[in-house]
Protein backbone atom coordinates (compact mmCIF):
# COMPACT_ATOMS: atom_id res chain seq x y z
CA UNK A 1 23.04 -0.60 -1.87
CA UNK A 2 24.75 1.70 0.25
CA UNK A 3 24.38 5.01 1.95
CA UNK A 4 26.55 8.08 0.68
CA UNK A 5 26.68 11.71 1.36
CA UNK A 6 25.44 14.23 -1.00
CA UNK A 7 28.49 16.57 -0.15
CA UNK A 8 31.24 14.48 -1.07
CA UNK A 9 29.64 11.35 -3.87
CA UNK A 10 27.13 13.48 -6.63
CA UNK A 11 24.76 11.62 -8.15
CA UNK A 12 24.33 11.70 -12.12
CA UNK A 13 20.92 11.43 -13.55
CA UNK A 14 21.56 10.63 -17.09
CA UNK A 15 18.88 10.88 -19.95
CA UNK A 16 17.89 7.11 -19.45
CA UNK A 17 16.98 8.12 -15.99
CA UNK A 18 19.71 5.91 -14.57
CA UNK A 19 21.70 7.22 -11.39
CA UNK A 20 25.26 7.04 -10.87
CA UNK A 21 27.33 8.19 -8.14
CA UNK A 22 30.32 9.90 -8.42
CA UNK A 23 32.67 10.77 -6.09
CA UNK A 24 33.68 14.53 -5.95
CA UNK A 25 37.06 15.17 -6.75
CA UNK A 26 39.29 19.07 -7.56
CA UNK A 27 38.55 17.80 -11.33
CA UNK A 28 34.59 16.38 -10.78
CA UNK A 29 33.51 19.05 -13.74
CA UNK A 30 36.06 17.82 -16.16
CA UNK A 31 35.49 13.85 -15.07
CA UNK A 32 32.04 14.26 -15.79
CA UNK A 33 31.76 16.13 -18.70
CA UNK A 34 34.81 13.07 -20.11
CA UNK A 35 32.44 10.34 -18.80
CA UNK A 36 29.05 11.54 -19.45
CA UNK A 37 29.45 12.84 -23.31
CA UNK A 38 29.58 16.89 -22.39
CA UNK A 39 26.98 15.97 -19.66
CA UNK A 40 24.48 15.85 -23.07
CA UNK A 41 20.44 15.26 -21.14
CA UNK A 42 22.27 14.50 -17.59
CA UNK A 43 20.99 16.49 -14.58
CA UNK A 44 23.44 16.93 -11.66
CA UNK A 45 21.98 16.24 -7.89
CA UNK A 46 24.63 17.74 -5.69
CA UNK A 47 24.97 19.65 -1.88
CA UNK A 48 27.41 22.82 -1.40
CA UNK A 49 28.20 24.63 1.82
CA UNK A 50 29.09 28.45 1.68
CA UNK A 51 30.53 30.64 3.94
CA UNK A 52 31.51 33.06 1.18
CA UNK A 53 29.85 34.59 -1.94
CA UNK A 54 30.08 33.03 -5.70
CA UNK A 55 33.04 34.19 -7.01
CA UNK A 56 31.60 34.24 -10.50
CA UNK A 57 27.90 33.88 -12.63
CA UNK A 58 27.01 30.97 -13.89
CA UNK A 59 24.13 29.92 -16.85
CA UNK A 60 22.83 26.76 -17.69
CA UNK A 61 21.81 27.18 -21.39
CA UNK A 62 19.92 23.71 -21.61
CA UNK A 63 17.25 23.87 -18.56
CA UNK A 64 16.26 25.00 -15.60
CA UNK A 65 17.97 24.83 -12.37
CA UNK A 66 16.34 23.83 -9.09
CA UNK A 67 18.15 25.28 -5.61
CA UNK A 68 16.84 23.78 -1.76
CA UNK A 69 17.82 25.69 0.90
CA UNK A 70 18.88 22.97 3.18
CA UNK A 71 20.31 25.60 5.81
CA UNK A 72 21.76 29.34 6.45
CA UNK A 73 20.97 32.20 4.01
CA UNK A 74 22.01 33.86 0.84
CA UNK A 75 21.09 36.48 -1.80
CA UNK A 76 20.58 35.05 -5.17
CA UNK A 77 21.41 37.07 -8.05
CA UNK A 78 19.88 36.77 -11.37
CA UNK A 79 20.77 38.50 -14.53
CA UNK A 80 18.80 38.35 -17.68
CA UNK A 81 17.61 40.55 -20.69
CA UNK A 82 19.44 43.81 -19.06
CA UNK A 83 18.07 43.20 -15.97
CA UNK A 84 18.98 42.21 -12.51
CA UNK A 85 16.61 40.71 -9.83
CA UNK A 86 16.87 39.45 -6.19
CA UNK A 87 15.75 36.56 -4.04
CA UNK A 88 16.40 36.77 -0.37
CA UNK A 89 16.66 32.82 0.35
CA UNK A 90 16.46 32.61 4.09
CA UNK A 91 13.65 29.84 4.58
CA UNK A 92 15.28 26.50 5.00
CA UNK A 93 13.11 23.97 2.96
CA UNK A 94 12.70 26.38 0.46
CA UNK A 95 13.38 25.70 -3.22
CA UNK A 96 14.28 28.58 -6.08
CA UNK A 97 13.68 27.21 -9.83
CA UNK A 98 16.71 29.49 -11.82
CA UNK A 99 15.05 29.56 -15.12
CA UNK A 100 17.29 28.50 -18.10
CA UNK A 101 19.53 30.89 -19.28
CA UNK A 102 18.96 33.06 -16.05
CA UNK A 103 22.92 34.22 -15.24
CA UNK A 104 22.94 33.74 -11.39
CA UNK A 105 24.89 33.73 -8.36
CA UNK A 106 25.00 34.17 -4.35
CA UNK A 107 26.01 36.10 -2.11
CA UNK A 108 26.30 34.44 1.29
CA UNK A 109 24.32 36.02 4.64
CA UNK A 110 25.08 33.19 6.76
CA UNK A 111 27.04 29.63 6.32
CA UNK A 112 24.71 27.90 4.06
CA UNK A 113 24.12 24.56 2.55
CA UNK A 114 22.27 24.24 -0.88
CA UNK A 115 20.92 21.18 -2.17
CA UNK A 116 21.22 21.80 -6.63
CA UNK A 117 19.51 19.91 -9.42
CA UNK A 118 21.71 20.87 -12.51
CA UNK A 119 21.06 20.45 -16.08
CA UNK A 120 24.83 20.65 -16.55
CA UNK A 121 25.19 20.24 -20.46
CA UNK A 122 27.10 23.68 -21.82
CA UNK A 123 27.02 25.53 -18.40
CA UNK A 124 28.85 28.81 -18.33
CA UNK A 125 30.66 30.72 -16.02
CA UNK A 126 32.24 34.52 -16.33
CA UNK A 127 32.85 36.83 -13.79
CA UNK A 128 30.33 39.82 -15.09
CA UNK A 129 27.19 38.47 -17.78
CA UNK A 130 25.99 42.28 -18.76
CA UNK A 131 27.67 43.29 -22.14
CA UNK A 132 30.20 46.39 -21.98
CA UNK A 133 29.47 49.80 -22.12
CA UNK A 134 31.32 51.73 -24.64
């Protein structure tokens, strides 16, 4: 055993409830969906720091996501049946469950660093999630 940090090795929690650790890498999301069969009943444990907003949404169509404010603060956007919501998440030590296919993203307050519990399997990301107006 070893120690690691969550910002630069993930951990992979795979449907047998084994953990691996990867390292992160420019091509983590293709390396794990290759090495973890589309990421099929894995959960993600990873750490991100912000200074910016999301550039785009992002859904998880096969469970819910779990966010921990580890520090700073940041709007979370959620999108869902025609209708957008808010959190304010400014507590460090606070957690945010992003129910499953809940479109979501954040815009940034302060520097912040988020602890996330994926369900990665068929994630999607687009830049707007409401359908066009014609």
């Amino acid at each position: 055993m070893s120690q690691s940090k969550l910002a630069s090795n993930f951990i992979v929690l795979d449907s047998k409830q084994t953990t691996t650790e990867v390292p992160v890498t420019p091509g983590i999301y293709q390396e794990l969906d290759a090495n973890f069969g589309q990421f099929e009943g894995c959960l993600l444990i990873s750490e991100y720091t912000f200074s910016s907003d999301w550039t785009s949404w992002e859904m998880h169509p096969n469970g819910d996501e779990t966010l921990y404010l580890i520090s700073g603060e940041a709007t979370l956007l959620l999108y869902s049946e025609s209708e957008e919501s808010r959190i304010e998440f400014n507590s460090p030590g606070s957690f945010v469950i992003i129910p499953k296919g809940v479109w979501h993203k954040a815009l940034i307050k302060t520097c912040c660093s988020i602890l996330f519990i994926t369900p990665g399997e068929g994630t999607i990301n687009c830049t707007n999630p409401r359908p066009r107006q014609n």
